[in-house]
Protein backbone atom coordinates (compact mmCIF):
# COMPACT_ATOMS: atom_id res chain seq x y z
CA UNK A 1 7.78 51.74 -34.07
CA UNK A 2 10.36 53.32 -36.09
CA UNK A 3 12.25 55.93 -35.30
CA UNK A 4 11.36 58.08 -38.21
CA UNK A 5 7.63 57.42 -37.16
CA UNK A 6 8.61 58.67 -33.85
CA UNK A 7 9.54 61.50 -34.74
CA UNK A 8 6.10 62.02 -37.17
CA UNK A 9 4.00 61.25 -33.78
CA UNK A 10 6.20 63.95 -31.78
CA UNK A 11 5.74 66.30 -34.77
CA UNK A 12 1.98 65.10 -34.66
CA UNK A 13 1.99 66.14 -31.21
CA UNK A 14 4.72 68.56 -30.57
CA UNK A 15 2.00 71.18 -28.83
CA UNK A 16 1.23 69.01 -25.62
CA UNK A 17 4.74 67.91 -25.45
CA UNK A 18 5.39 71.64 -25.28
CA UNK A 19 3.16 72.58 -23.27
CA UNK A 20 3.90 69.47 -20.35
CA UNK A 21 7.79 70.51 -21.04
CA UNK A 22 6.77 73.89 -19.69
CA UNK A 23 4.63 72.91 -16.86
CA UNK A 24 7.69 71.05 -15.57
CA UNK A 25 9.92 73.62 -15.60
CA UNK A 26 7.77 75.63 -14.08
CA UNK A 27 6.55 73.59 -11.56
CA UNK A 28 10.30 72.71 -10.45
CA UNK A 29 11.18 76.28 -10.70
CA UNK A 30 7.80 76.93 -8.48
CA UNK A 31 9.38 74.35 -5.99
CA UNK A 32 12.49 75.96 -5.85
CA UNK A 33 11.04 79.53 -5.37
CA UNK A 34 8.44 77.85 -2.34
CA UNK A 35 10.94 75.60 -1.05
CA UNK A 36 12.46 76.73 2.57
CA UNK A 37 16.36 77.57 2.31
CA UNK A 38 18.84 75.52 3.86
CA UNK A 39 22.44 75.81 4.55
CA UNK A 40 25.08 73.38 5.18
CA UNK A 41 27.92 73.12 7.91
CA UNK A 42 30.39 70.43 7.96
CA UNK A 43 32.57 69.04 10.76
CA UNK A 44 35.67 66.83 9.59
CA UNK A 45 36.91 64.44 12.34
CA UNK A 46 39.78 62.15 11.75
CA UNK A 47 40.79 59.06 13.15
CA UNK A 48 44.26 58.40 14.27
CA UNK A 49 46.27 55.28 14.22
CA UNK A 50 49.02 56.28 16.79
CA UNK A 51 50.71 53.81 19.40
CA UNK A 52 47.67 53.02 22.52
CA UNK A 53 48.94 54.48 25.90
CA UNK A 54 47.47 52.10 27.64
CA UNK A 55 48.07 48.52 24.73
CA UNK A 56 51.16 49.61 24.01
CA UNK A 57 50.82 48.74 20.42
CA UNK A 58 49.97 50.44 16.86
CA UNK A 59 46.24 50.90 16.34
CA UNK A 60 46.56 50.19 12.67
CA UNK A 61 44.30 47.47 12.61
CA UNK A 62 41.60 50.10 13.05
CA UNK A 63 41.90 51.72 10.48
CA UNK A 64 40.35 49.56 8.40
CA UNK A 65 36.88 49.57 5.46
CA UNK A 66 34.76 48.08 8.72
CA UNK A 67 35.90 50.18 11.20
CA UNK A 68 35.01 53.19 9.45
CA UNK A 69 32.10 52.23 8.62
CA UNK A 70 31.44 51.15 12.25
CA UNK A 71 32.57 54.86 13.43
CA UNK A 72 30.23 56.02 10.69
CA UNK A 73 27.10 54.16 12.08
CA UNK A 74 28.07 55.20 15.51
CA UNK A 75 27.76 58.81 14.65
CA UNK A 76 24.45 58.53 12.70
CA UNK A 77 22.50 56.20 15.65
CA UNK A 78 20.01 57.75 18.27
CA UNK A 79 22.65 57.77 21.20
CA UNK A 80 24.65 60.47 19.66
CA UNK A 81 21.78 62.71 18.43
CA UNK A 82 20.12 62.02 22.18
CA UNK A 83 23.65 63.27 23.89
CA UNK A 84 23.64 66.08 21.21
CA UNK A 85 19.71 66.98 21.64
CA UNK A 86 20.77 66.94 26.04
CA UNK A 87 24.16 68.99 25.32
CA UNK A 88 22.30 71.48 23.32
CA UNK A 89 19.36 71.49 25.97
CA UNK A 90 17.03 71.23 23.53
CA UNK A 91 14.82 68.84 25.37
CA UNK A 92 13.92 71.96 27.56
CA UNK A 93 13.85 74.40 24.99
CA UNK A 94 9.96 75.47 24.90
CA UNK A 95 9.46 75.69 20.98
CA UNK A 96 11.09 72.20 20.49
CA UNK A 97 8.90 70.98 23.63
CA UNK A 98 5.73 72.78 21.58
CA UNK A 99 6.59 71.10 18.23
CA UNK A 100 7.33 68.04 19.54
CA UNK A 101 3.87 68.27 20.99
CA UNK A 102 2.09 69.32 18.13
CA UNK A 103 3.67 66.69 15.97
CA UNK A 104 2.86 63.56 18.63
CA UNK A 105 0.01 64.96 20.95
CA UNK A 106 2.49 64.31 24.01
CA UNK A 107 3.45 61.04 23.36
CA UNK A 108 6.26 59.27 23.54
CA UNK A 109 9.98 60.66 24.30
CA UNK A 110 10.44 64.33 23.17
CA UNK A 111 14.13 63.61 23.80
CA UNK A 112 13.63 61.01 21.31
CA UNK A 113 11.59 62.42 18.90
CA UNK A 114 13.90 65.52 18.79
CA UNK A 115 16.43 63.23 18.07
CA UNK A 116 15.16 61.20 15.31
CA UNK A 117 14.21 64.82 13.34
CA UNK A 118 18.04 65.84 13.71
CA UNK A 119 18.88 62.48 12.20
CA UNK A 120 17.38 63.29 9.16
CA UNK A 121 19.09 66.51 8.71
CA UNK A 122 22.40 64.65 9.32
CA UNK A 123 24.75 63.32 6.42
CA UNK A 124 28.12 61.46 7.42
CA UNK A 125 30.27 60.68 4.95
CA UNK A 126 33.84 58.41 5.10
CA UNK A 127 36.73 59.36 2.99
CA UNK A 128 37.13 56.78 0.49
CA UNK A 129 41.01 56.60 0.94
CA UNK A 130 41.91 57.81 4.46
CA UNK A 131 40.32 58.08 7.97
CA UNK A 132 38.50 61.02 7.56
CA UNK A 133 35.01 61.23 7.90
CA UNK A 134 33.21 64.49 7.17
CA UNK A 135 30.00 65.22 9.18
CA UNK A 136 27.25 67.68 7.51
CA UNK A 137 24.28 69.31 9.26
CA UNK A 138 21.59 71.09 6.74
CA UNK A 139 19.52 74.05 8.98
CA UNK A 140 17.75 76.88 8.07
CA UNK A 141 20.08 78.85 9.92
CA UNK A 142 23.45 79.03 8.40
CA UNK A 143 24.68 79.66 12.64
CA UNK A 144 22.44 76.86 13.62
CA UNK A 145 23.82 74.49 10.86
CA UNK A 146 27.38 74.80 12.34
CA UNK A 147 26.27 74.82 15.90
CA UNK A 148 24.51 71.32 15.34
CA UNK A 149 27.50 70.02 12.81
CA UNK A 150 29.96 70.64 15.87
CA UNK A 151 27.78 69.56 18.53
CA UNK A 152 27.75 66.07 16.82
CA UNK A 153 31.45 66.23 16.20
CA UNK A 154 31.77 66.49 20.12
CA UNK A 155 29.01 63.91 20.68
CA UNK A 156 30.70 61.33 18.31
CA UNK A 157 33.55 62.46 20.30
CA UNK A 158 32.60 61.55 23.81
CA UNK A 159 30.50 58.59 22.64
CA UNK A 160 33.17 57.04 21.53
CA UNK A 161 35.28 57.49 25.09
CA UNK A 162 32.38 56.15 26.81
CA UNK A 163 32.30 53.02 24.28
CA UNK A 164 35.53 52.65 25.42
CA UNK A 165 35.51 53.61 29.10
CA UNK A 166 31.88 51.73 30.07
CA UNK A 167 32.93 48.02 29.07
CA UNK A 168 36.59 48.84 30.54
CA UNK A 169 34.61 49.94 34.23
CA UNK A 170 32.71 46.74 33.57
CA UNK A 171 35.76 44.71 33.71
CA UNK A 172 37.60 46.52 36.11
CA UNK A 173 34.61 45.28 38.38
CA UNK A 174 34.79 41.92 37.30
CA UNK A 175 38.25 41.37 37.65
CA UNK A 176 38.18 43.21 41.45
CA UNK A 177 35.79 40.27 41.91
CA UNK A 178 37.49 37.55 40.63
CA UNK A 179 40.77 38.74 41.77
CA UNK A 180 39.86 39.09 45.78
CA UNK A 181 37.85 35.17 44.91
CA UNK A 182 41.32 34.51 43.60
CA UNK A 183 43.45 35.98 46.73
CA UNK A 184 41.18 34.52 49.03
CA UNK A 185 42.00 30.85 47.28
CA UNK A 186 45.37 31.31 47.13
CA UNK A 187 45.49 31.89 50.77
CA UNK A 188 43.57 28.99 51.39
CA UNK A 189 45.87 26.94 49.61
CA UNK A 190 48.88 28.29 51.28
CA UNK A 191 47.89 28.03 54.64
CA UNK A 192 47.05 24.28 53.79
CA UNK A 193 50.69 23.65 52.53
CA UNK A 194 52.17 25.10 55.75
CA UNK A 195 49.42 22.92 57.63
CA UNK A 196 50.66 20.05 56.17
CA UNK A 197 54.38 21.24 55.81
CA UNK A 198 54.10 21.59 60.06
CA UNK A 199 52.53 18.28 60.49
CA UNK A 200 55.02 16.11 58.37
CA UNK A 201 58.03 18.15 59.43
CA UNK A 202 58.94 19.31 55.90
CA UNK A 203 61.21 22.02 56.03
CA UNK A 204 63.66 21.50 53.44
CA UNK A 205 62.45 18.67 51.68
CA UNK A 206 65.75 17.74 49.12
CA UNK A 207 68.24 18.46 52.05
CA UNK A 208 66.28 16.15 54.50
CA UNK A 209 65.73 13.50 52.00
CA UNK A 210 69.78 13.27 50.95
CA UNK A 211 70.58 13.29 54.88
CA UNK A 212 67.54 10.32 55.18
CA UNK A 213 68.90 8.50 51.82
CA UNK A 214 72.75 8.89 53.29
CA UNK A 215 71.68 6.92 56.69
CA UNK A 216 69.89 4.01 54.67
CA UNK A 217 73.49 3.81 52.77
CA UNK A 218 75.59 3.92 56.02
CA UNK A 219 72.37 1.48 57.34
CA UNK A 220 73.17 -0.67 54.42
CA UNK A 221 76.60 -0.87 54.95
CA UNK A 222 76.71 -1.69 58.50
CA UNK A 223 74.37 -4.81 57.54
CA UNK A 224 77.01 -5.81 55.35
CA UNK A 225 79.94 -5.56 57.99
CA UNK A 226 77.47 -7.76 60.17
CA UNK A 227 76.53 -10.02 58.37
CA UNK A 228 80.08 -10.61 57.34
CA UNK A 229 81.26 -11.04 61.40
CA UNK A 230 78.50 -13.06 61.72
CA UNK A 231 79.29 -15.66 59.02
CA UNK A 232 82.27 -15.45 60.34
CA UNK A 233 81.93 -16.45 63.23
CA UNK A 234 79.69 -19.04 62.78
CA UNK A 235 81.94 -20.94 60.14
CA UNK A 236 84.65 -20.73 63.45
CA UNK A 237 82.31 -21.84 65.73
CA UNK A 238 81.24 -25.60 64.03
CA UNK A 239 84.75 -27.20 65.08
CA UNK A 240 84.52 -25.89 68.78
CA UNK A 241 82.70 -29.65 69.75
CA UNK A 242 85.55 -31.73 68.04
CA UNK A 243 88.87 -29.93 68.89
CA UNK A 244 88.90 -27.20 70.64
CA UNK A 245 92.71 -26.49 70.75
CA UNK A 246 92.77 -26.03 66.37
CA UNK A 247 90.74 -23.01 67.29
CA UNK A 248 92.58 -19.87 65.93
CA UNK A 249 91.40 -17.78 68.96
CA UNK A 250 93.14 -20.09 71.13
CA UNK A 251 96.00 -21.02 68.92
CA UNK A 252 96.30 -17.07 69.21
CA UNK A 253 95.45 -16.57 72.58
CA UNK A 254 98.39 -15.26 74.50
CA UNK A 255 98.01 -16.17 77.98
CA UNK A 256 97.12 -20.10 76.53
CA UNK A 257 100.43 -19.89 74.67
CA UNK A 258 102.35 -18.60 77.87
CA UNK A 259 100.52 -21.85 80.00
CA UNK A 260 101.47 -24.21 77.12
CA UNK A 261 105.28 -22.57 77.88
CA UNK A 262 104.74 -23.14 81.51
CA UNK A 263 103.18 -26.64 80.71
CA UNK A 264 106.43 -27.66 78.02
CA UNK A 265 109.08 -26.47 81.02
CA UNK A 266 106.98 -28.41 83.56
CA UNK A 267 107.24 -31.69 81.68
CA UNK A 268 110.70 -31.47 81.16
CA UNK A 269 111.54 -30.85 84.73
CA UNK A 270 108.86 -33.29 85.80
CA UNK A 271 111.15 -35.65 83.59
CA UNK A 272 114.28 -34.87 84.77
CA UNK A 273 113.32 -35.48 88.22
CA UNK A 274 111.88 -38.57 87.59
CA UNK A 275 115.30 -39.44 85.77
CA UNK A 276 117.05 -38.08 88.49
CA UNK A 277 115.24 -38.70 92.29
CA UNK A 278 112.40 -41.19 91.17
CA UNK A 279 108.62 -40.51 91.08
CA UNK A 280 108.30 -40.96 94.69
CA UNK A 281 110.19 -37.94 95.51
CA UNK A 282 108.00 -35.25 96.53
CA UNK A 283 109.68 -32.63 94.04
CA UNK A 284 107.72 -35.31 91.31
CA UNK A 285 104.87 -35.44 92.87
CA UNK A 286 104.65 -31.24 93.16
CA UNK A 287 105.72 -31.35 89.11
CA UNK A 288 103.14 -33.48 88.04
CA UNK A 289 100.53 -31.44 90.27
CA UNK A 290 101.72 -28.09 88.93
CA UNK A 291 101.45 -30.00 85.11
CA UNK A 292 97.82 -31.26 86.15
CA UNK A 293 97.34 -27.60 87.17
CA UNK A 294 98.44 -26.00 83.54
CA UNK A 295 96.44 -28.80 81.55
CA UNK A 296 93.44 -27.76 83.33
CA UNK A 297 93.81 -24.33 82.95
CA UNK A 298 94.35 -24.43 79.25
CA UNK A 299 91.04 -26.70 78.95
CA UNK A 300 89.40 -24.03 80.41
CA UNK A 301 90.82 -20.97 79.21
CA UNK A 302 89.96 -23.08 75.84
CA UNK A 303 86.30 -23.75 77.21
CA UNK A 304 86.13 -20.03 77.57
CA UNK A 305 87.57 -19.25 74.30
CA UNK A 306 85.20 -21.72 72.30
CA UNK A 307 82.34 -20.38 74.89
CA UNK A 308 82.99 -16.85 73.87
CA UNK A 309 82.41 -17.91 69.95
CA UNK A 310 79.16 -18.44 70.77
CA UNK A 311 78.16 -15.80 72.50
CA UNK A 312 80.07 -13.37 69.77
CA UNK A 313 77.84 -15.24 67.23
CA UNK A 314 74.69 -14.78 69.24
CA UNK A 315 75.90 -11.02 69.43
CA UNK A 316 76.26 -10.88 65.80
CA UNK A 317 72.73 -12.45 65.22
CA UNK A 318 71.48 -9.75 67.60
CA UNK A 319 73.23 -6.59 65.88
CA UNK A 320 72.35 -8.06 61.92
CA UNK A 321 68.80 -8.11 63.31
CA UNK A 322 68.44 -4.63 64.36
CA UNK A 323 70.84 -3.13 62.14
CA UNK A 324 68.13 -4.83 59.52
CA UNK A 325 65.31 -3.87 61.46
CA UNK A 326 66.94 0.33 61.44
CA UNK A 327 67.49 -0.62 57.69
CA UNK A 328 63.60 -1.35 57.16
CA UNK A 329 62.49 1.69 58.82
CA UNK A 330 64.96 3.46 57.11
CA UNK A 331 63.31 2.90 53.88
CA UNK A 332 59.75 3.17 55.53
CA UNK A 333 60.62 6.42 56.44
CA UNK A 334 62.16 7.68 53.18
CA UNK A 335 58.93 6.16 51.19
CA UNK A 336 56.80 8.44 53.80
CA UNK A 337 59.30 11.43 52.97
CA UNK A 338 58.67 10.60 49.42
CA UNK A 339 55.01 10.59 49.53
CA UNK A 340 54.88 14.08 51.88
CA UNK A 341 57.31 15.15 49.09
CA UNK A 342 54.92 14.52 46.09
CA UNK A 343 51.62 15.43 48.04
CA UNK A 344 54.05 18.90 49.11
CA UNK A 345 54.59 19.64 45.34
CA UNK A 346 51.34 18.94 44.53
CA UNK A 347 49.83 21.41 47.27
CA UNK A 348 52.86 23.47 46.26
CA UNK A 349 51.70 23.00 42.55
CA UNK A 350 48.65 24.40 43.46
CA UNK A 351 49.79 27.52 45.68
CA UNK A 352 52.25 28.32 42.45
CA UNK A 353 48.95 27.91 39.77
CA UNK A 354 46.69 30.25 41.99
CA UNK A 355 49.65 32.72 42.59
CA UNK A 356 50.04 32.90 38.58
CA UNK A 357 46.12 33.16 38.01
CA UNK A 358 45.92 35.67 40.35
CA UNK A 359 49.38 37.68 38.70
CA UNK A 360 46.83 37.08 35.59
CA UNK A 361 43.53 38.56 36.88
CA UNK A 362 45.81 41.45 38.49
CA UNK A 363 47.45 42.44 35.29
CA UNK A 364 44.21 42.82 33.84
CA UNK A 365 42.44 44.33 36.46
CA UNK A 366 45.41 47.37 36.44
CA UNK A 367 44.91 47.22 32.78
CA UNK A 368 41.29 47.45 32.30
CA UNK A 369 41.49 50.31 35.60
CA UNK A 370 43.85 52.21 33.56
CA UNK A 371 41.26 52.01 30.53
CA UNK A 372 38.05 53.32 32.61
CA UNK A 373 40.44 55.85 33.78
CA UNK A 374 41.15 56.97 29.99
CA UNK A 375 39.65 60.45 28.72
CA UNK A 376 42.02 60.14 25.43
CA UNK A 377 40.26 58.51 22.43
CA UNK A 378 41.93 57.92 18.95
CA UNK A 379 39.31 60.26 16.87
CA UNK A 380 40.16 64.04 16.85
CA UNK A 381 38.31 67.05 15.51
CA UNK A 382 40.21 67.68 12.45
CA UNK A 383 38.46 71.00 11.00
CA UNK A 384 35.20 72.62 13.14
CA UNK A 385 32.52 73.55 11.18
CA UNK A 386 31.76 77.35 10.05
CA UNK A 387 28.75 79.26 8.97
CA UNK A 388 28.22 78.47 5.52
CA UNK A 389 28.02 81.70 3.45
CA UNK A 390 25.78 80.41 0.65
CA UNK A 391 22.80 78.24 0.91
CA UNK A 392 22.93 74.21 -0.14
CA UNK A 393 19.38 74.14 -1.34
CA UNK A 394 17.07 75.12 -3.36
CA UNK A 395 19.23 74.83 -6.74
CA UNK A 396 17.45 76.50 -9.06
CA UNK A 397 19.96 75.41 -12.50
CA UNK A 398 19.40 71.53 -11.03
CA UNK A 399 15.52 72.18 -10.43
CA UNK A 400 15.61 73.50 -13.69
CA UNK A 401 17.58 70.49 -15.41
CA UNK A 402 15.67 68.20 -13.52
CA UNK A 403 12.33 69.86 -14.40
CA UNK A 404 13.73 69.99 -17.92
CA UNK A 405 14.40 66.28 -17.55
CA UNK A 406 11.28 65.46 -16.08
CA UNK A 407 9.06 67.44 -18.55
CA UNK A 408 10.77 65.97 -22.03
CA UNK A 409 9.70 62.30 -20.37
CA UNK A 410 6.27 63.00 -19.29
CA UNK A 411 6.06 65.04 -22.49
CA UNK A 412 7.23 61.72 -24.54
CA UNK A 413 5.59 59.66 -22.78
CA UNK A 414 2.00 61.67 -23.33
CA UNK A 415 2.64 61.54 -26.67
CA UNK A 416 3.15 57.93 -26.78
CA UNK A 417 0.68 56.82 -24.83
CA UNK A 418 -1.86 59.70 -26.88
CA UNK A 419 -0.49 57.91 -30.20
CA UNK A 420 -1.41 54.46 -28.97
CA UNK A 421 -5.12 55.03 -27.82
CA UNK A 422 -5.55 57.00 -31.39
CA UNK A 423 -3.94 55.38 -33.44
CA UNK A 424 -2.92 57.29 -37.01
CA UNK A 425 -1.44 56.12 -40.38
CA UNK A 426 1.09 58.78 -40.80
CA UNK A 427 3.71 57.20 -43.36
CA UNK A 428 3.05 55.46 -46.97
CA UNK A 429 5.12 52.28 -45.58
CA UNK A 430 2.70 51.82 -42.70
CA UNK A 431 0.28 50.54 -45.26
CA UNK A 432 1.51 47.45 -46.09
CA UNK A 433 2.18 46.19 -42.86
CA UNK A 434 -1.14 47.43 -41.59
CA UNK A 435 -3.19 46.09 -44.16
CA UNK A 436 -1.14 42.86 -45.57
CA UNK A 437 -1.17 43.93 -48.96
CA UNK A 438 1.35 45.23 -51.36
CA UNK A 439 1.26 48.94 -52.95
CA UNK A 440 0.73 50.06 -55.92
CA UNK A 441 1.71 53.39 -56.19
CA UNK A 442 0.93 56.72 -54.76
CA UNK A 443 -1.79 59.19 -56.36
CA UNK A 444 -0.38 63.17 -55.57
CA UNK A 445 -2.36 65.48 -53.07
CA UNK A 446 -3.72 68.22 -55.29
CA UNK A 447 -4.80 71.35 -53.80
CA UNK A 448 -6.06 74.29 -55.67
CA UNK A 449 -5.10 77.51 -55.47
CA UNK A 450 -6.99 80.29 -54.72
CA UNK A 451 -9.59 81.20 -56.63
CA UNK A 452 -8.55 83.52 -59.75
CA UNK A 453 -9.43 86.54 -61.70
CA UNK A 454 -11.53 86.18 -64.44
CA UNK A 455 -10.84 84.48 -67.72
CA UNK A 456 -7.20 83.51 -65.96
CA UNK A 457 -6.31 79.72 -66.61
CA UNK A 458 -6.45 77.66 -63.60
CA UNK A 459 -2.47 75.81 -62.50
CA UNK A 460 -2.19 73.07 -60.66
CA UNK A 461 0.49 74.82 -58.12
CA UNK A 462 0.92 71.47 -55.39
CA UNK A 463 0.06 67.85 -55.81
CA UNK A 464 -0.02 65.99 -52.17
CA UNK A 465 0.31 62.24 -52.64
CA UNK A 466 -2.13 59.95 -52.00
CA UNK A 467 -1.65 56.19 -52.00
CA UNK A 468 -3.81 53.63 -53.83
């Protein structure tokens, strides 16, 4: 369809369009007239992004597209129209108790159901650029419109503490619990470090292990000196069989030298006398007794020299064996220390991990205590809401432009739909397309006038076309 022919089927038809244009209006001006009037009242509250007292760091994270739209959810759910329906007392108010009655037959939650019908009176809406959020409250009742626009300002308000508040009491409780399960572990573990501490002897563990390690030094060394004398000793003791005089200790011995004296003056006298008197004289005889005399005490006091290597070498043998004996327990004991060191700073490793677990947990727990504590939120009532002087609704000029509106497309689309199930040739240039064949031409409409006085001529006055 053309638009020209359009317009021929609205001429066509222009009376019922008319005519369902004016029931339209009408009828949205009727519902505007009938309809109930209601006022709006809205509450701004505003969400701030100031430091946390209790974090101790810039909420500006908050402040973002989600968390508004979180905070706007939160004010439109059921648990702040419930804490605004128990603040208002409306759950005992008899006429709310009576509709709520009517409406259900008693059943069900009338706190609920009161609820729910001031949820649908309730409009929150976010500022697109900033962290306001405006909340509106249509009534009846410009007073009562304001009342319940504040009242779920304040409910939003003290929701939104105890959405803070509740989950910080339930951690505060969790982390008293874990922190005494904590304390009481940590004072296990320390009282089984100063068990063990007692029973090895560990007081200073580094001091008493550099005293232990300088004894297995001194230990070491005295082994060395020993084993030295020893060797010693030995090497001068494997000559003693063959010649006992090329012994140093008797070569050095002075009372042996002072009888070798004694022996050399004996000889010579013993040699002058026998020079002299003969070897029968009795001063010989004494001589060569006195020189038997010194020979046989320089065997022995060599005898006892060469003896006394022995028993110095048997005394060495002795001390190298328990010095190395002291030297092995020594290092027994300094490989115990060692171990009671390591299983020490692992019990002390332990004592120190529970200590900082429990720091942890206690941090928290005076943290989270702090937070259940907290009456302060980050939302504030910006601007209250007032009485509204004039009512929201009924509009009349937008009834009326939406009854206009409304009319003009049911009045159209009669038309349309009249056109299609009657169906009309109402231009020449329909023809051809209708019927599939070409035109001719087009024969004039002529329409007479009205009858004249006698003997007048007759005039064609209008010629209507007509196609052939």
């Amino acid at each position: 369809m053309s638009f020209r022919q359009f317009l021929l089927v609205l001429r066509a038809r222009w009376p019922a369009v008319l005519a369902i244009f004016l029931l339209a209006v009408c009828g949205a001006l009727a519902v505007g007239l009938l309809s109930p009037k209601l006022y709006t009242a809205t509450a701004t509250v505003v969400i701030d992004n100031k430091t946390d007292p209790v974090e101790g760091v810039a909420q500006a994270a908050q402040i973002s597209s989600g968390y508004i739209a979180t905070q706007v959810d939160i004010i439109s759910s059921e648990r702040v129209a419930q804490r605004v329906v128990k603040n208002l007392k409306l759950d005992a108010d008899p006429a709310s108790i009576e509709e709520w009655r009517s409406a259900t037959g008693g059943r069900g939650d009338a706190t609920s159901w009161i609820a729910e019908k001031l949820q649908k009176r309730l409009a929150v809406t976010p500022s697109r650029d900033s962290s306001v959020i405006e909340i509106s409250f249509n009534w009846t009742d410009p007073r009562n419109a304001a009342l319940f626009a504040n009242a779920f300002a304040q409910a939003y308000i003290d929701t939104n503490i105890e959405l803070k508040v509740d989950p910080a009491k339930q951690y505060a409780k969790w982390f008293a619990e874990r922190s005494q399960q904590l304390r009481a572990d940590l004072q296990a573990k320390q009282k089984k470090l100063t068990d063990f501490e007692a029973k090895t002897g560990i007081v200073n563990a580094a001091d008493r292990l550099g005293i232990e390690n300088a004894r297995l030094e001194e230990l070491s060394t005295q082994l060395v000196a020993i084993q030295a004398q020893r060797q010693d000793s030995q090497s001068r003791q494997k000559p003693v069989g063959s010649d006992v005089d090329s012994l140093p200790e008797v070569l050095q011995s002075p009372l042996i030298a002072n009888l070798k004296a004694d022996l050399s003056r004996a000889q010579a006298k013993l040699q002058d006398i026998a020079t002299t008197l003969g070897k029968n004289h009795p001063d010989y005889q004494t001589t060569a007794a006195q020189i038997a005399s010194l020979k046989q005490r320089i065997h022995e006091e060599s005898a006892t020299i060469a003896a006394s290597l022995g028993e110095t070498t048997q005394v060495n043998v002795r001390r190298e064996a328990e010095v190395r004996a002291a030297l092995e327990a020594q290092k027994q004991r300094i490989l115990a220390m060692n171990q009671n060191r390591d299983d020490a700073a692992v019990l002390q490793g332990d004592v120190v991990a529970a200590q900082r677990d429990l720091d942890a947990i206690t941090q928290q727990l005076t943290k989270t205590s702090l937070e259940s504590q907290s009456e302060h939120t980050n939302v504030a009532l910006l601007t209250p809401a007032l009485e509204p002087l004039y009512r929201s609704s009924p509009r009349y000029s937008i009834n009326l432009l939406i009854g206009a509106l409304l009319g003009a497309i049911l009045g159209i689309g009669f038309a349309l739909l009249r056109e299609i199930s009657d169906r009309r040739i109402r231009d020449d240039s329909e023809l051809p397309a209708l019927l599939g064949v070409p035109q001719l031409g087009t024969i004039p409409e002529v329409r007479a006038e009205p009858r004249p006085r006698r003997n007048a001529p007759v005039v064609l006055s209008r010629v209507e076309p007509s196609t052939l």
